[in-house]
C-alpha atoms as a PDB file:
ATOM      1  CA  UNK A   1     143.790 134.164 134.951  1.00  0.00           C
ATOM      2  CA  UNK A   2     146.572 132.857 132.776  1.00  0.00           C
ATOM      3  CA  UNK A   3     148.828 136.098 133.045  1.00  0.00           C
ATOM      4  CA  UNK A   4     148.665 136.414 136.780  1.00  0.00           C
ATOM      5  CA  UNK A   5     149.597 132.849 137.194  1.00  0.00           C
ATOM      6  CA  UNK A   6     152.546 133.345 134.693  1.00  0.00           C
ATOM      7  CA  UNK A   7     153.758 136.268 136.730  1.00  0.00           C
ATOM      8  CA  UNK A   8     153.431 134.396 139.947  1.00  0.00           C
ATOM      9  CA  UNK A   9     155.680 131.422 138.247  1.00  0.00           C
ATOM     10  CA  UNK A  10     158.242 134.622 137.346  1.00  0.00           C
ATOM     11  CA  UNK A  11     158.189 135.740 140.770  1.00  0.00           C
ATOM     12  CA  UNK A  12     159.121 132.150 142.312  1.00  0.00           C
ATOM     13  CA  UNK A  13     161.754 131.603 139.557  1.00  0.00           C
ATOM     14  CA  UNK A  14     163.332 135.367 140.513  1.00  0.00           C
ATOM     15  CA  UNK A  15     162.844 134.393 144.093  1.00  0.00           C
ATOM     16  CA  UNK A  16     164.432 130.692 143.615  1.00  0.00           C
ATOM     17  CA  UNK A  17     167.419 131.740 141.893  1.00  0.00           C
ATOM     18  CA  UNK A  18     169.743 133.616 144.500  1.00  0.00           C
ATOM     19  CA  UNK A  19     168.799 130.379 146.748  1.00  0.00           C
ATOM     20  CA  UNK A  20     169.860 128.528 143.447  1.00  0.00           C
ATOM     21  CA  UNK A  21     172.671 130.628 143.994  1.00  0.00           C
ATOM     22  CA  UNK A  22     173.833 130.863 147.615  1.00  0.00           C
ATOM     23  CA  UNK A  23     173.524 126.733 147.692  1.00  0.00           C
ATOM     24  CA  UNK A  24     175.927 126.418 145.252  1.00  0.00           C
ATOM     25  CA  UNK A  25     178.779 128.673 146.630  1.00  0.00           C
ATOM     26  CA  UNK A  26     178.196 126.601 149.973  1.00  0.00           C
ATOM     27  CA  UNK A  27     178.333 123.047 148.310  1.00  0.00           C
ATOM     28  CA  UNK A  28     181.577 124.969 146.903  1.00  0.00           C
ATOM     29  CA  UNK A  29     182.757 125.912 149.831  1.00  0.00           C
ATOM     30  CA  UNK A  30     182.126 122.409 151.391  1.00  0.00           C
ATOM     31  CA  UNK A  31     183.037 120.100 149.020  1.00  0.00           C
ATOM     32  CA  UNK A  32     185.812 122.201 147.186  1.00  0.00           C
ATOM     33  CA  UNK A  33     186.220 120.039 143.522  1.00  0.00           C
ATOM     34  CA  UNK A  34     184.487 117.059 142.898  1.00  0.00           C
ATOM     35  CA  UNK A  35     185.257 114.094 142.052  1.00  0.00           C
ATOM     36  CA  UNK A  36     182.773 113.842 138.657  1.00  0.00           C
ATOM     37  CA  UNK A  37     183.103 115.858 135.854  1.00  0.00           C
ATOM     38  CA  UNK A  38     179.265 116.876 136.308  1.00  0.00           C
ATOM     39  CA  UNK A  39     179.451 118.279 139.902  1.00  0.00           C
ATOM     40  CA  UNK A  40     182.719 120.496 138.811  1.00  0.00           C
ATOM     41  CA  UNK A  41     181.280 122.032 135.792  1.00  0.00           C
ATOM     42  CA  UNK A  42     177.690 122.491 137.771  1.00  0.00           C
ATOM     43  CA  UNK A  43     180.364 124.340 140.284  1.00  0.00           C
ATOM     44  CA  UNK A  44     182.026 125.817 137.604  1.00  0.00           C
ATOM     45  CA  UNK A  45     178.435 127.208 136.758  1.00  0.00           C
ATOM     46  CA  UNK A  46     177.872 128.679 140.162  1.00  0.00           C
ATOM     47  CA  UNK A  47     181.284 130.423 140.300  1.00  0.00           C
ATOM     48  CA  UNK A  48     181.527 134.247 141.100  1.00  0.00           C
ATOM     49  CA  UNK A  49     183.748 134.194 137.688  1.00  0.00           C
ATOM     50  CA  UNK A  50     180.510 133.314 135.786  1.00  0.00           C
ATOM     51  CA  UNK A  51     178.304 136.224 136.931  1.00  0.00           C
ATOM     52  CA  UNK A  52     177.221 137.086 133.269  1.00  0.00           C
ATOM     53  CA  UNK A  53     176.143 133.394 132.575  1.00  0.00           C
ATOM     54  CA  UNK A  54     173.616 134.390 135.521  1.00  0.00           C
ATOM     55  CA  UNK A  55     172.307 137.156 134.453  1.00  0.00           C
ATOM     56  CA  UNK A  56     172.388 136.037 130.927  1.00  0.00           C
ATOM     57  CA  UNK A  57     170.070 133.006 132.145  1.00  0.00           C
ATOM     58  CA  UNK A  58     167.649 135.022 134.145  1.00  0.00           C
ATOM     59  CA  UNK A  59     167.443 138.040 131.208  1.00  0.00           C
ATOM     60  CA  UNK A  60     166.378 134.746 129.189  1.00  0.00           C
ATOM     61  CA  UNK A  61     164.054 133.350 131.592  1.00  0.00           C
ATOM     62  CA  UNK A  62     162.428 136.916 131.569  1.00  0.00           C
ATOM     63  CA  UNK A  63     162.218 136.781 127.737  1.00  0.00           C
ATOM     64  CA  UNK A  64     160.494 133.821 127.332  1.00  0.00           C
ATOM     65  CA  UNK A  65     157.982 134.483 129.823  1.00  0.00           C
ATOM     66  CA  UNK A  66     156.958 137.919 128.661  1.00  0.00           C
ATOM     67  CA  UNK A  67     156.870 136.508 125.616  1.00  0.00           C
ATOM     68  CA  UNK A  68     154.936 133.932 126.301  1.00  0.00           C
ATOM     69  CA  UNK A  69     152.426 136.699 128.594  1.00  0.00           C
ATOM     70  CA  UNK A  70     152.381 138.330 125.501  1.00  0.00           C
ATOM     71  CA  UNK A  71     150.644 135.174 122.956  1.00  0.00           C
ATOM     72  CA  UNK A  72     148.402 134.999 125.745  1.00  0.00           C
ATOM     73  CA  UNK A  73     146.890 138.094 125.803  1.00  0.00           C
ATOM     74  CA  UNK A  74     147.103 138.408 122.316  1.00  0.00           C
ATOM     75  CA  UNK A  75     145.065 135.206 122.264  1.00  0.00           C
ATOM     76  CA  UNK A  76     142.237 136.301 124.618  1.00  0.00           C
ATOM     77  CA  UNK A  77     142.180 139.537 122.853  1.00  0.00           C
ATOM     78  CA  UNK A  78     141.378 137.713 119.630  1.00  0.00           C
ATOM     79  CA  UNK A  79     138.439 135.404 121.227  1.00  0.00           C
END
């Protein structure tokens, strides 16, 4: 029960992203640079330049919860 709900948060993470994503080029796109520090680096962020911090984040993402599937069937498998 716990795995297939941990997959399900994966899949609404993976799914989330690109929407993550495609917001941030248009609030780019609208707003051009902000006036706070915050909104330009969070644009900075969601740059095309910064591709690899992307897929660095979602490689990370994936990590952690496979990782985290993994002490959990470890865990029933012990019980």
């Amino acid at each position: 029960m716990h795995i297939t709900l941990k997959i399900l948060i994966l899949v609404l993470i993976l799914m989330t992203i690109p929407v993550i994503l495609r917001t941030g080029k248009s609030i780019k796109k609208r707003y051009g640079k902000s006036d706070s520090k915050f909104m330009n680096t969070i644009l900075s962020v969601f740059s095309k330049k910064n591709r690899l911090i992307h897929t660095v984040i979602i490689v990370m993402a994936a990590i952690i919860l496979i990782v985290l599937i993994l002490i959990d069937t470890m865990l029933i498998s012990f019980h």
